[in-house]
PDB file of N, CA and C in Angstrom:
ATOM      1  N   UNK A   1       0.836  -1.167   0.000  1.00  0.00           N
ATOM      2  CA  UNK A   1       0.000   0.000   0.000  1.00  0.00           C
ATOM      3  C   UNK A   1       0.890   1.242   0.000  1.00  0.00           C
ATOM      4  N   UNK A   2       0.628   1.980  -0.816  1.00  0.00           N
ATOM      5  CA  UNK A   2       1.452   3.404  -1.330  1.00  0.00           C
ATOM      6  C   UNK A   2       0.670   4.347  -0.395  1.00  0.00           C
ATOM      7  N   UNK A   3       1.392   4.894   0.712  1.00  0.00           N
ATOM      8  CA  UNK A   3       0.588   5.958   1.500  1.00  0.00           C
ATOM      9  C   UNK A   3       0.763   7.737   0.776  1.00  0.00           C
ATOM     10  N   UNK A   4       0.232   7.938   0.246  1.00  0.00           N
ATOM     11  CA  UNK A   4       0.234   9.549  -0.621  1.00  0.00           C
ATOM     12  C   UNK A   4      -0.409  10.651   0.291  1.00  0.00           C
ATOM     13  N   UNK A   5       0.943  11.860   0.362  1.00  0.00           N
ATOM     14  CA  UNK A   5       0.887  12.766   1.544  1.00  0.00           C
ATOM     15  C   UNK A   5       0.185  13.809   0.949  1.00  0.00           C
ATOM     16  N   UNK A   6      -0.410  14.256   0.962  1.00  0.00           N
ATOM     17  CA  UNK A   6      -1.309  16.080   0.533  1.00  0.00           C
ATOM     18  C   UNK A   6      -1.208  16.921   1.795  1.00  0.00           C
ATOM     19  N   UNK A   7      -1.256  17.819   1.102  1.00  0.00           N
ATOM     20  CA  UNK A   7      -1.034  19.089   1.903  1.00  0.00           C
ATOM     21  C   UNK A   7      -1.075  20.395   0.505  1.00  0.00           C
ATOM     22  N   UNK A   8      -0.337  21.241   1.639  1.00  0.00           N
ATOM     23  CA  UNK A   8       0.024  22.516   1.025  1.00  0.00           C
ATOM     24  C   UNK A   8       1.982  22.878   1.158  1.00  0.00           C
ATOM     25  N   UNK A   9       2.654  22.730  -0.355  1.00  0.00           N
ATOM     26  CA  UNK A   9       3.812  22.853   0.082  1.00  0.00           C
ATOM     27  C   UNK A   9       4.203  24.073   0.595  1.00  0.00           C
ATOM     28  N   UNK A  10       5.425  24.305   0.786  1.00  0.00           N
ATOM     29  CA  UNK A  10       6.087  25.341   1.065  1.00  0.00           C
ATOM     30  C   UNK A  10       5.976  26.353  -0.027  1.00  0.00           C
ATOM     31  N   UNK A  11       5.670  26.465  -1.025  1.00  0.00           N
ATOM     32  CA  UNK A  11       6.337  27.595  -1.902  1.00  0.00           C
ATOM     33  C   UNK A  11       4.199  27.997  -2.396  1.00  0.00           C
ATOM     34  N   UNK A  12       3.628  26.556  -2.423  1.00  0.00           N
ATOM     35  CA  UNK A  12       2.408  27.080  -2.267  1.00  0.00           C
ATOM     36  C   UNK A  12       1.848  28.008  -1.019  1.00  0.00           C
ATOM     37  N   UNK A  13       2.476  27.832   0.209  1.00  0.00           N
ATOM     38  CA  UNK A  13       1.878  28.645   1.737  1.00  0.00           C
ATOM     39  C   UNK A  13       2.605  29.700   1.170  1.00  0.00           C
ATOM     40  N   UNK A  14       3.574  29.851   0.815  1.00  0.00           N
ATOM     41  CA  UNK A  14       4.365  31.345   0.368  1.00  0.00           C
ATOM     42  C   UNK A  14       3.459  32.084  -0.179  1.00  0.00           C
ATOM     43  N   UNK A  15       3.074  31.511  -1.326  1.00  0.00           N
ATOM     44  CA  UNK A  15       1.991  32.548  -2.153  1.00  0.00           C
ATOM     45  C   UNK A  15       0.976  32.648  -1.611  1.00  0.00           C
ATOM     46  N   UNK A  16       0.340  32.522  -0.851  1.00  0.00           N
ATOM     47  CA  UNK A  16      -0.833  32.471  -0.056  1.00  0.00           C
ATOM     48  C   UNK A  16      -0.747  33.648   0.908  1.00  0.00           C
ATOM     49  N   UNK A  17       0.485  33.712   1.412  1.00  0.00           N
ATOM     50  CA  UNK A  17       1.203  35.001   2.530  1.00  0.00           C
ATOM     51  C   UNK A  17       1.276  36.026   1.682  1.00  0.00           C
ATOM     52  N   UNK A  18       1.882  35.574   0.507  1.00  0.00           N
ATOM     53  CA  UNK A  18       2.288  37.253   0.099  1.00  0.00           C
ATOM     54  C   UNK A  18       0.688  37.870  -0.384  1.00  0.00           C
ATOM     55  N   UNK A  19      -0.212  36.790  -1.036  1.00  0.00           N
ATOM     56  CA  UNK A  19      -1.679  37.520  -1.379  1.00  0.00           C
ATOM     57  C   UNK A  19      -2.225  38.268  -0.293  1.00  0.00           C
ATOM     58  N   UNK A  20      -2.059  37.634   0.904  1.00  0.00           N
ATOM     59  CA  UNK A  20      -2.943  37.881   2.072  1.00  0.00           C
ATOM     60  C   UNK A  20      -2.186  39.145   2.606  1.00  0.00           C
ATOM     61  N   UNK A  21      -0.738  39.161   2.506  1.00  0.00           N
ATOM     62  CA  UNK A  21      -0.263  40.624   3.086  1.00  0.00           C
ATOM     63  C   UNK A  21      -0.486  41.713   2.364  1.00  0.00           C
ATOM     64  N   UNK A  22      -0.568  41.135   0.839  1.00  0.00           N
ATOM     65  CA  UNK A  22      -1.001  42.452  -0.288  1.00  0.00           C
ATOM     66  C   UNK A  22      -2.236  42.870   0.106  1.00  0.00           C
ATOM     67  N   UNK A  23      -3.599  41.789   0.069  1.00  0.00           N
ATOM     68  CA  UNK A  23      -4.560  42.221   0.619  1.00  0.00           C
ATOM     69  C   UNK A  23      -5.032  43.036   1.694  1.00  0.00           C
ATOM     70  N   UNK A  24      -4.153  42.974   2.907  1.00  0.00           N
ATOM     71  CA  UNK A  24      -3.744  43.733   4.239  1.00  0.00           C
ATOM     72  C   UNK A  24      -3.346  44.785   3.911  1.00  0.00           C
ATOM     73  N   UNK A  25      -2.547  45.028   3.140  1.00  0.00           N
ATOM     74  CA  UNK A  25      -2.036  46.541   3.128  1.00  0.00           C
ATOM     75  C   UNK A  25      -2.901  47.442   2.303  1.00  0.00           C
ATOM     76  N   UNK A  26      -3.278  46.891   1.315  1.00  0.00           N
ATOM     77  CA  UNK A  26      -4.135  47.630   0.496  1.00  0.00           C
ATOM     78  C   UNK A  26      -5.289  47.836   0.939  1.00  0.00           C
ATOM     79  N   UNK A  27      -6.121  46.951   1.853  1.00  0.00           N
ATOM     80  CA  UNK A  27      -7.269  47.642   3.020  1.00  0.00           C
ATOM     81  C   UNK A  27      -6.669  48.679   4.326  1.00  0.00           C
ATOM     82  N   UNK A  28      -5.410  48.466   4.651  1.00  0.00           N
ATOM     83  CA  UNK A  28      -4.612  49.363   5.297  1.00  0.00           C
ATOM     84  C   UNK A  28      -4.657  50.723   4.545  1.00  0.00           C
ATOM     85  N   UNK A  29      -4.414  50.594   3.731  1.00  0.00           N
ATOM     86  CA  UNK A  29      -4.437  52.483   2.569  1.00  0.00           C
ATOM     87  C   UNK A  29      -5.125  52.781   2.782  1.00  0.00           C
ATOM     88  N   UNK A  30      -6.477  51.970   1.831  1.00  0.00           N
ATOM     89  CA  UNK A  30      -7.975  52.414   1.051  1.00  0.00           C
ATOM     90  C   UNK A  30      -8.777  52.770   2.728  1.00  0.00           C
ATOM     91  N   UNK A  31      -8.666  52.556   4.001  1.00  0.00           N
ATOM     92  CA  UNK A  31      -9.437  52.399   5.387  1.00  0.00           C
ATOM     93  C   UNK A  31      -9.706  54.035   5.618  1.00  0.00           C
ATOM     94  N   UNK A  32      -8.358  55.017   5.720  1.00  0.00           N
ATOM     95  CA  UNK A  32      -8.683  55.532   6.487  1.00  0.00           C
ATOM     96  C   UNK A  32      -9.482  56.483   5.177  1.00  0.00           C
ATOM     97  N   UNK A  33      -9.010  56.948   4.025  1.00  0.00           N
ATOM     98  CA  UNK A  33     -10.193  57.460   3.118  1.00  0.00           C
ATOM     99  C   UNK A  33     -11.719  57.080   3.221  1.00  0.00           C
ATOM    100  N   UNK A  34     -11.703  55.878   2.996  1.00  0.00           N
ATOM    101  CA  UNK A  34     -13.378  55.669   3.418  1.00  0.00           C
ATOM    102  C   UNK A  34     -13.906  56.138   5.126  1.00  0.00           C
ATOM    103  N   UNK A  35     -13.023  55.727   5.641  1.00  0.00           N
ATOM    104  CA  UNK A  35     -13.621  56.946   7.193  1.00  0.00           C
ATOM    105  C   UNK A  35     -13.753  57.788   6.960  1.00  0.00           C
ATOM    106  N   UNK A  36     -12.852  59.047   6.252  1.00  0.00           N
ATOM    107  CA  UNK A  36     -13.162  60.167   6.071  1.00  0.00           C
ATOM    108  C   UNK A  36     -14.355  60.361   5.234  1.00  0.00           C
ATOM    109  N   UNK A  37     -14.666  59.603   4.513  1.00  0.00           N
ATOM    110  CA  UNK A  37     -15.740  59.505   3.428  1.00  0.00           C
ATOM    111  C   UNK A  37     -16.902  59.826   4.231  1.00  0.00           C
ATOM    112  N   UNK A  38     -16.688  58.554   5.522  1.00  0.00           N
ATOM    113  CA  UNK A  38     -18.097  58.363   6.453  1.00  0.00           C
ATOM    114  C   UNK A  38     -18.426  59.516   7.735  1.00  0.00           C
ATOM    115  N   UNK A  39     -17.289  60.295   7.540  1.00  0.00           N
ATOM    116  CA  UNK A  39     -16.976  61.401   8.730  1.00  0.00           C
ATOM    117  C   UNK A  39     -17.717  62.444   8.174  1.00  0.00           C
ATOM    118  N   UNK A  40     -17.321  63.134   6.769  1.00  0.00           N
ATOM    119  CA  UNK A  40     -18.069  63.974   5.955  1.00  0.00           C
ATOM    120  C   UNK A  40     -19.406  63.700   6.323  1.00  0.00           C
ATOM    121  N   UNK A  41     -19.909  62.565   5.449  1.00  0.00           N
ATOM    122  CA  UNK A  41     -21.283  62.438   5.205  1.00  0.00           C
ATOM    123  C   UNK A  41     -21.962  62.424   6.468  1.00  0.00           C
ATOM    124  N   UNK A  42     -21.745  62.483   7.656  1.00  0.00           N
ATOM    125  CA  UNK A  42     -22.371  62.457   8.939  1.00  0.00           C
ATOM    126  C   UNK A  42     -22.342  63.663   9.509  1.00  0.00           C
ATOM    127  N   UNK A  43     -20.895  64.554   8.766  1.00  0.00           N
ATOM    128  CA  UNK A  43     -21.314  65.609   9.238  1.00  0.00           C
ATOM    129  C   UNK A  43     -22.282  66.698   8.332  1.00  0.00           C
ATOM    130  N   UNK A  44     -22.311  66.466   7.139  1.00  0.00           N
ATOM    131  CA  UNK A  44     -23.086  67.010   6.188  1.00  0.00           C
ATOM    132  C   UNK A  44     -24.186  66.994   6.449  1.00  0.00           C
ATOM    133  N   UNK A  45     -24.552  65.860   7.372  1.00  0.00           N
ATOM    134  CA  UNK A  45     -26.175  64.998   7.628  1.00  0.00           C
ATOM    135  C   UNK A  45     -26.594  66.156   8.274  1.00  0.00           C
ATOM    136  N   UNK A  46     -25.565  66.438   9.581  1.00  0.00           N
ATOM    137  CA  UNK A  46     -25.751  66.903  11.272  1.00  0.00           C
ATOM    138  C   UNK A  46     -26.141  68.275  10.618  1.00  0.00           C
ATOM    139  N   UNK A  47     -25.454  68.927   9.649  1.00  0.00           N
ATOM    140  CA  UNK A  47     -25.254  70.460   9.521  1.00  0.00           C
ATOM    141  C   UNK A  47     -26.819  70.754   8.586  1.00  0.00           C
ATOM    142  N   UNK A  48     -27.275  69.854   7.683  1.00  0.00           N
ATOM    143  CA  UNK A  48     -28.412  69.959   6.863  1.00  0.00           C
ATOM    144  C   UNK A  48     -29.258  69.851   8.335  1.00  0.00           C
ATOM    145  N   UNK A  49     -29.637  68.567   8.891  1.00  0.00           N
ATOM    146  CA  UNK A  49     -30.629  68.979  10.145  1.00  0.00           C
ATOM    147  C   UNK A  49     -30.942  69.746  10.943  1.00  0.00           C
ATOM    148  N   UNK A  50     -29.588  70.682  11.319  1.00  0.00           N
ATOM    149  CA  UNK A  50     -29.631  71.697  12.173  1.00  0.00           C
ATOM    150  C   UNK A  50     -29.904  72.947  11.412  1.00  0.00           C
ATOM    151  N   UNK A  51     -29.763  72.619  10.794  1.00  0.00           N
ATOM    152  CA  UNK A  51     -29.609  74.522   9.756  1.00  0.00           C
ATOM    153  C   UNK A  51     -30.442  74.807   8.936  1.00  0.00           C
ATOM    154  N   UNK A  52     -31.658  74.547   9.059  1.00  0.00           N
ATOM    155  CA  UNK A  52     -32.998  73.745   7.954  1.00  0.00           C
ATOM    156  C   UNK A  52     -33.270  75.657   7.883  1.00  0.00           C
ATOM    157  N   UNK A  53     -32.864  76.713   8.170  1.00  0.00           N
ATOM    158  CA  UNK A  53     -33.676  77.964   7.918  1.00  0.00           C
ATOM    159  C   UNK A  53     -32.301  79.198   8.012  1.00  0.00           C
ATOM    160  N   UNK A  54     -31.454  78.711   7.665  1.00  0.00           N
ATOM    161  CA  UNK A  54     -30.373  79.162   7.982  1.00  0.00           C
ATOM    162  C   UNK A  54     -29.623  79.363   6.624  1.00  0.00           C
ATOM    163  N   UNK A  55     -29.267  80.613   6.366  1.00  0.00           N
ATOM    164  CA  UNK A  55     -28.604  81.002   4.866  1.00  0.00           C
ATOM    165  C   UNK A  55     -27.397  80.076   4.283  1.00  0.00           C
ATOM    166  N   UNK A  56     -27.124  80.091   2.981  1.00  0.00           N
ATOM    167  CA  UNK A  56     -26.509  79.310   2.680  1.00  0.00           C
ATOM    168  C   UNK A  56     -24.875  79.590   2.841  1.00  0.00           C
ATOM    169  N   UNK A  57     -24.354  81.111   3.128  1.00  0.00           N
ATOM    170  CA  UNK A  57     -23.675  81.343   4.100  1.00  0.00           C
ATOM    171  C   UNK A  57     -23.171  80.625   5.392  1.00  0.00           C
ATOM    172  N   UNK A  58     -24.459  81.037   6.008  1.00  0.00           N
ATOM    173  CA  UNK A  58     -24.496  80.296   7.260  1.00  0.00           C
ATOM    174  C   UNK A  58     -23.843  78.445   7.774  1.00  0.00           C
ATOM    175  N   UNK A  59     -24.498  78.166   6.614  1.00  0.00           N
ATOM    176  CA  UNK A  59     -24.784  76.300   6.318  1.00  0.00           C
ATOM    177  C   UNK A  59     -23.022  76.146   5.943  1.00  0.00           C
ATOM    178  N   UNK A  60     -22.309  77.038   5.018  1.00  0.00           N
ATOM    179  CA  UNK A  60     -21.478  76.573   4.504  1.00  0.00           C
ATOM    180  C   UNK A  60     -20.000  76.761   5.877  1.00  0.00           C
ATOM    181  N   UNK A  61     -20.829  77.752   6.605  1.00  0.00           N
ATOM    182  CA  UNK A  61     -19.611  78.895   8.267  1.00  0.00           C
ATOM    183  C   UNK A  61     -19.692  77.194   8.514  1.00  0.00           C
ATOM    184  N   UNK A  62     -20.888  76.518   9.071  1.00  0.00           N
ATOM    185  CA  UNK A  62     -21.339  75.618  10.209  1.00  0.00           C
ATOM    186  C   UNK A  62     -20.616  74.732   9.401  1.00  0.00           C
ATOM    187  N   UNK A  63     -20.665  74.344   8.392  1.00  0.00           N
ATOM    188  CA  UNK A  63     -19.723  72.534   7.985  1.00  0.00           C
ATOM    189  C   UNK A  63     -18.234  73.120   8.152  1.00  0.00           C
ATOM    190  N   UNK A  64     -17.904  74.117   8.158  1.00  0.00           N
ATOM    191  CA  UNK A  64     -16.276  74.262   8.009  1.00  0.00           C
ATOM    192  C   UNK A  64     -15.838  74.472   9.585  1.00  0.00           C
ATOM    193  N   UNK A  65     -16.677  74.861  10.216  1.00  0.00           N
ATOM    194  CA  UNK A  65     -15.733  74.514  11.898  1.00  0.00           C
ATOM    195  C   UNK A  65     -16.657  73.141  12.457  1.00  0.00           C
ATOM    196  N   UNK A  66     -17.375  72.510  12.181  1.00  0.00           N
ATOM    197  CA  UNK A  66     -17.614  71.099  12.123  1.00  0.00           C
ATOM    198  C   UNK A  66     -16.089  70.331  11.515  1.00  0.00           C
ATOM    199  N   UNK A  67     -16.261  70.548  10.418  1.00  0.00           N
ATOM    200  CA  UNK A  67     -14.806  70.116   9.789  1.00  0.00           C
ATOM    201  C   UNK A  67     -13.806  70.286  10.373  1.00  0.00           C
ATOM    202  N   UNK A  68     -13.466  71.290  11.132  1.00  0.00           N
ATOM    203  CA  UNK A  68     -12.389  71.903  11.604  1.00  0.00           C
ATOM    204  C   UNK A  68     -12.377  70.974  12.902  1.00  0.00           C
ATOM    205  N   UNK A  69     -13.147  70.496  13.861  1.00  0.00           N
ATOM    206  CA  UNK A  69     -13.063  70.252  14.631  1.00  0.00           C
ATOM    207  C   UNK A  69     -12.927  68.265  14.742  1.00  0.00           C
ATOM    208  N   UNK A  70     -13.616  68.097  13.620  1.00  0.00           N
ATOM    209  CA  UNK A  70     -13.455  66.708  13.501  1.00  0.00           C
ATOM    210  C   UNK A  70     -11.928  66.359  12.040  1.00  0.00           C
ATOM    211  N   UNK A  71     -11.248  67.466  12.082  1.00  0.00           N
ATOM    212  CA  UNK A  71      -9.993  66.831  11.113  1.00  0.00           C
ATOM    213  C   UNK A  71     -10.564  66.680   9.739  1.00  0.00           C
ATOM    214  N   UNK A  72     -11.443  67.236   9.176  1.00  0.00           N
ATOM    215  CA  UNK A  72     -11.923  66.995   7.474  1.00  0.00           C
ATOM    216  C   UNK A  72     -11.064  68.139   6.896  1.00  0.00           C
ATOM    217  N   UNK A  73     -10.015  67.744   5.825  1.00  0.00           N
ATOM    218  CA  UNK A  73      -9.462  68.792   5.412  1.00  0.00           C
ATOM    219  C   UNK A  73      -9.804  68.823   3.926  1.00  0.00           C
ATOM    220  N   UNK A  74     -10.084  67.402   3.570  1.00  0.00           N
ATOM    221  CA  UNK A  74     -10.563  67.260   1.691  1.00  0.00           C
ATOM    222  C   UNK A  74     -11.463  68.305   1.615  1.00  0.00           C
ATOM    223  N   UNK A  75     -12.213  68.325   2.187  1.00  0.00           N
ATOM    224  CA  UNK A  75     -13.859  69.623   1.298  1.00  0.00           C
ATOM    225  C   UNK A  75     -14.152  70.416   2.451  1.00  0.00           C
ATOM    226  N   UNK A  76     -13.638  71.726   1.983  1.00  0.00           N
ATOM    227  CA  UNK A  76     -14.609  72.622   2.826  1.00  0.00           C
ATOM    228  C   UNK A  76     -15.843  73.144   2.675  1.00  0.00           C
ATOM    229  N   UNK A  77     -16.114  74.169   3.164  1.00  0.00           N
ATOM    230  CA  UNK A  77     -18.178  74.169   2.946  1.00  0.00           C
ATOM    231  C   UNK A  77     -18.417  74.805   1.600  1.00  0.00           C
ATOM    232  N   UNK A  78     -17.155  75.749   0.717  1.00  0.00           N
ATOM    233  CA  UNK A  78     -17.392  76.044  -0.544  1.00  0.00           C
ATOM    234  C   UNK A  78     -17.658  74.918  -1.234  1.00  0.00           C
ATOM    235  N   UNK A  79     -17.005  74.167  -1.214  1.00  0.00           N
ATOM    236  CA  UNK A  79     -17.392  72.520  -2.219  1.00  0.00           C
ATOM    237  C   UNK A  79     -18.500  72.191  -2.200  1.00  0.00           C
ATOM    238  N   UNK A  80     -19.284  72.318  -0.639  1.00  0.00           N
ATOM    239  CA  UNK A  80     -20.804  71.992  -0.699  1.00  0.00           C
ATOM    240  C   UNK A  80     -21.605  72.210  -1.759  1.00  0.00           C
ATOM    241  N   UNK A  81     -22.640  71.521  -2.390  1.00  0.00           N
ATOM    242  CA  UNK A  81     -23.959  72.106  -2.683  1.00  0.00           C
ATOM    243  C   UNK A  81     -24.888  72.295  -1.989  1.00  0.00           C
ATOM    244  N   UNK A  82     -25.629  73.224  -1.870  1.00  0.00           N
ATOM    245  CA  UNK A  82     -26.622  73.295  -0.891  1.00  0.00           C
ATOM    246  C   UNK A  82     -27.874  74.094  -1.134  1.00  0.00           C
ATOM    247  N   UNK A  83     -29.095  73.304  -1.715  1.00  0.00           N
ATOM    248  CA  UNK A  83     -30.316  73.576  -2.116  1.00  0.00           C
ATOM    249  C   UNK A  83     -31.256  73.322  -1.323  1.00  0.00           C
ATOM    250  N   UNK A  84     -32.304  74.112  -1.364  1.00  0.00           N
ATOM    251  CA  UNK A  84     -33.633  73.996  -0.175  1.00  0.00           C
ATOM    252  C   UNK A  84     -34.740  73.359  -1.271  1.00  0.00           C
ATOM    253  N   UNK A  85     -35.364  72.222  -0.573  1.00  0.00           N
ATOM    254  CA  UNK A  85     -36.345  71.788  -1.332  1.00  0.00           C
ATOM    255  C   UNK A  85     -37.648  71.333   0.009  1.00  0.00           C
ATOM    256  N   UNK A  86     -38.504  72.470  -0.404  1.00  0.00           N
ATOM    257  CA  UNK A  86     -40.073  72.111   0.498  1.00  0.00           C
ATOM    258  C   UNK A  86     -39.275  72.366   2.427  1.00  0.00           C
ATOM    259  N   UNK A  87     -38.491  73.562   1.997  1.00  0.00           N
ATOM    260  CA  UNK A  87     -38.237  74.030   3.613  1.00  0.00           C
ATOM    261  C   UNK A  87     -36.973  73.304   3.988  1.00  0.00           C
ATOM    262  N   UNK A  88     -36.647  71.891   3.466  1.00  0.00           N
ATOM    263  CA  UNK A  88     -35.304  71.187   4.330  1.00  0.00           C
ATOM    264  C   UNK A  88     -34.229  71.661   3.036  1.00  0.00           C
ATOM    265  N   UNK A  89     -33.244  71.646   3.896  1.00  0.00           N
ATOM    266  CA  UNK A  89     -31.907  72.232   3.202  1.00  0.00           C
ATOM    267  C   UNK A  89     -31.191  70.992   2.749  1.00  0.00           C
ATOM    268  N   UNK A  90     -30.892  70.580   1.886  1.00  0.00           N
ATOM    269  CA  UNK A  90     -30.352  69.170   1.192  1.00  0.00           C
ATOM    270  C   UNK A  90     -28.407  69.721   0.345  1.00  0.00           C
ATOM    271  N   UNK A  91     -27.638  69.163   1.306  1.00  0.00           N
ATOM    272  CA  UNK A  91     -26.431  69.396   1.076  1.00  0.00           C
ATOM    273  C   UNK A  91     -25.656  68.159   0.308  1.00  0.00           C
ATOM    274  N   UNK A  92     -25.235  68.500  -0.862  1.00  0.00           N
ATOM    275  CA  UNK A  92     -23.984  67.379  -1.850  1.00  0.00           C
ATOM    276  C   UNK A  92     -22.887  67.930  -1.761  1.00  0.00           C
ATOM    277  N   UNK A  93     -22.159  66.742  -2.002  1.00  0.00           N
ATOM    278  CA  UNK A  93     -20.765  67.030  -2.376  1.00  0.00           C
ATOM    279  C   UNK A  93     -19.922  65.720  -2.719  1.00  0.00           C
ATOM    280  N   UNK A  94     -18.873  66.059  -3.603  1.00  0.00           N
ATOM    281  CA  UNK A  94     -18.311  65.264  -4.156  1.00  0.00           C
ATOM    282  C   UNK A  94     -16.661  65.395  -4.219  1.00  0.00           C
ATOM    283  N   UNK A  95     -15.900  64.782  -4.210  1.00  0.00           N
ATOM    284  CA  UNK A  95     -14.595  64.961  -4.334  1.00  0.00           C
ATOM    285  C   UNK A  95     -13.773  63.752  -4.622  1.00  0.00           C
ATOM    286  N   UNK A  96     -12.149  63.514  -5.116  1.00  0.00           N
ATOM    287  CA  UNK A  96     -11.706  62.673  -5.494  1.00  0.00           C
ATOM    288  C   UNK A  96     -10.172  62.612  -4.526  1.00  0.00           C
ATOM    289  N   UNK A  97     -10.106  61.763  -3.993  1.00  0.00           N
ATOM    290  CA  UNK A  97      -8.780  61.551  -3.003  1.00  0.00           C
ATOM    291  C   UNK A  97      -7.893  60.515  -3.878  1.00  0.00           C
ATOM    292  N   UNK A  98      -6.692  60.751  -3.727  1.00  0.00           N
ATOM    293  CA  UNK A  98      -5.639  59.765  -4.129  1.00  0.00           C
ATOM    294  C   UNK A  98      -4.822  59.291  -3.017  1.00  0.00           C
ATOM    295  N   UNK A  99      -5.025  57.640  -3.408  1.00  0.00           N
ATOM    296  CA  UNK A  99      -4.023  57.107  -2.162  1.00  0.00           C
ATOM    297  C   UNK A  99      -2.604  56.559  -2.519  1.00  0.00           C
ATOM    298  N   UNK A 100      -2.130  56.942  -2.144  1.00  0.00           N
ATOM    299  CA  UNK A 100      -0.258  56.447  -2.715  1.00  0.00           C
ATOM    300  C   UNK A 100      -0.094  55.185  -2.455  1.00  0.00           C
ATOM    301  N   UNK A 101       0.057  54.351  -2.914  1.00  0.00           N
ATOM    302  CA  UNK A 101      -0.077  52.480  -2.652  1.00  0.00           C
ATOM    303  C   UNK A 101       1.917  52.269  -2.421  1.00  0.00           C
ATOM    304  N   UNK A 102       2.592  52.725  -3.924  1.00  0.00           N
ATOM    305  CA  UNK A 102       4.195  52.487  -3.435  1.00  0.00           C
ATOM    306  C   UNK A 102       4.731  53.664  -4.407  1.00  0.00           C
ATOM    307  N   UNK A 103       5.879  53.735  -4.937  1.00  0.00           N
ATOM    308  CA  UNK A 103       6.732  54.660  -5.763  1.00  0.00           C
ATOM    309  C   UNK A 103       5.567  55.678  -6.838  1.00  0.00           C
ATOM    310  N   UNK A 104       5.502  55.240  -7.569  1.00  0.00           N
ATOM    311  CA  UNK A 104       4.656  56.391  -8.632  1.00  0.00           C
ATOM    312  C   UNK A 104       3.178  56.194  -8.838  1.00  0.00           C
ATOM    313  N   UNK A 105       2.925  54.824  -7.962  1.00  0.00           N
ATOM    314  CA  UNK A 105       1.898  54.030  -8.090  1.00  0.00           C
ATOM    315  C   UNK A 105       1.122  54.311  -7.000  1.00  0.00           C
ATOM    316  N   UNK A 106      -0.809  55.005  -7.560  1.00  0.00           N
ATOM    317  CA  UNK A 106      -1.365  55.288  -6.516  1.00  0.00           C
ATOM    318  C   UNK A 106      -3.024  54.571  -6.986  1.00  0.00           C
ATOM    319  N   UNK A 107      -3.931  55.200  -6.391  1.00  0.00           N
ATOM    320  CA  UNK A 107      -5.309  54.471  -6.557  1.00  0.00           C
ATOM    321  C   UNK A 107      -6.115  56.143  -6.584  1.00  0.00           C
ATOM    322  N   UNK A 108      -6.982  56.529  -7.426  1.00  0.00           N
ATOM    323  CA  UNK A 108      -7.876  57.291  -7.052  1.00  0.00           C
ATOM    324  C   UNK A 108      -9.225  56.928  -6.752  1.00  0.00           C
ATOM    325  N   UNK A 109      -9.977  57.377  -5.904  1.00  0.00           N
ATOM    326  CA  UNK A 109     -11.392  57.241  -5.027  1.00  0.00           C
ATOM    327  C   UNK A 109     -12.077  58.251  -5.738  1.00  0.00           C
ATOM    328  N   UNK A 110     -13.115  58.446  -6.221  1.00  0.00           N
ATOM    329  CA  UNK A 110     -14.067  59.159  -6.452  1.00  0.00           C
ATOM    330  C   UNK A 110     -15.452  59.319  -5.301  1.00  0.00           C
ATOM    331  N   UNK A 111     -15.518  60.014  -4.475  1.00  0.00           N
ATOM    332  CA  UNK A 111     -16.648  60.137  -3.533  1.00  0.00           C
ATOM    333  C   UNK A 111     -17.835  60.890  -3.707  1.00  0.00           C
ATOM    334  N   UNK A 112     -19.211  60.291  -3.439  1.00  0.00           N
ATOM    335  CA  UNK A 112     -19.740  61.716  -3.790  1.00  0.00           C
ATOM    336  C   UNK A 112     -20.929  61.106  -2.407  1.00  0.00           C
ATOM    337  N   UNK A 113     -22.065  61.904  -2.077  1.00  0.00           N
ATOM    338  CA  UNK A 113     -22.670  62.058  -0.890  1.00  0.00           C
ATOM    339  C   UNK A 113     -23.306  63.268  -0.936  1.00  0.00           C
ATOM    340  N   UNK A 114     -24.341  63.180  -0.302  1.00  0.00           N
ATOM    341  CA  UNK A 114     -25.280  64.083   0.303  1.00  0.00           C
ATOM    342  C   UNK A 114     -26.144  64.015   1.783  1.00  0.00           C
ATOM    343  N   UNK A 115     -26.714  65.143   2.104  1.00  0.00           N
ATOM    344  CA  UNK A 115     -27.638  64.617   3.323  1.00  0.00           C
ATOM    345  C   UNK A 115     -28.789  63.758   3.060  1.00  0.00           C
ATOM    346  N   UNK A 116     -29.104  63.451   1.682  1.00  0.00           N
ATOM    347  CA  UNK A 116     -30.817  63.050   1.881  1.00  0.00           C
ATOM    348  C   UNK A 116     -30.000  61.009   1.758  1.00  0.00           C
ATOM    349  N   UNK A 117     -28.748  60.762   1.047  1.00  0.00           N
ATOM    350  CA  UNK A 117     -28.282  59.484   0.995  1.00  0.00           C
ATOM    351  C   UNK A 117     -28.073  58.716   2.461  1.00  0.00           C
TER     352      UNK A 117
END
């Protein structure tokens, strides 16, 4: 009787490590952009709810020391859009971040968001 060993060799577990560390790092990059993504849009939310009668001046003062205070430096409140429809104030915005992955080589994000999403 011929006993036949299976497994996973050595040079197969290798490649398996290096996928899984590529995979790791590259959710390591792309992480903290999408927070910021989710930081915006919550505060965009907070500033449309509170400011429902409040000039568009006003709306744009209130997201930029919101921003200021929670670290958003991609979009300030000029970037906003900000239209009133039936009394509620409905704020967009959109912007594009680049993440540097290694040497010349990066990834761009396209974001976009509003309060009513």
């Amino acid at each position: 009787m011929h006993n036949q060993q299976s497994g996973v060799s050595l040079s197969g577990l290798l490649v398996v490590a290096v996928l899984l560390i590529a995979v790791s790092l590259l959710g390591l990059k792309l992480a903290p952009a999408y927070m910021e993504f989710r930081t915006i849009r919550s505060t965009v939310i907070a500033v449309a709810q509170e400011q429902k009668a409040a000039s568009v001046t006003d709306i744009r003062r209130t997201f930029d020391r919101r921003a200021n205070i929670d670290g958003i430096e991609t979009i300030t409140g000029a970037d906003l859009e900000v239209t009133k429809e039936g009394g509620e104030v409905q704020l967009t915005f959109a912007y594009r971040k680049e993440v540097p992955l290694f040497a010349n080589v990066g990834i761009y994000i396209e974001f976009a968001g509003g309060s009513k999403e």
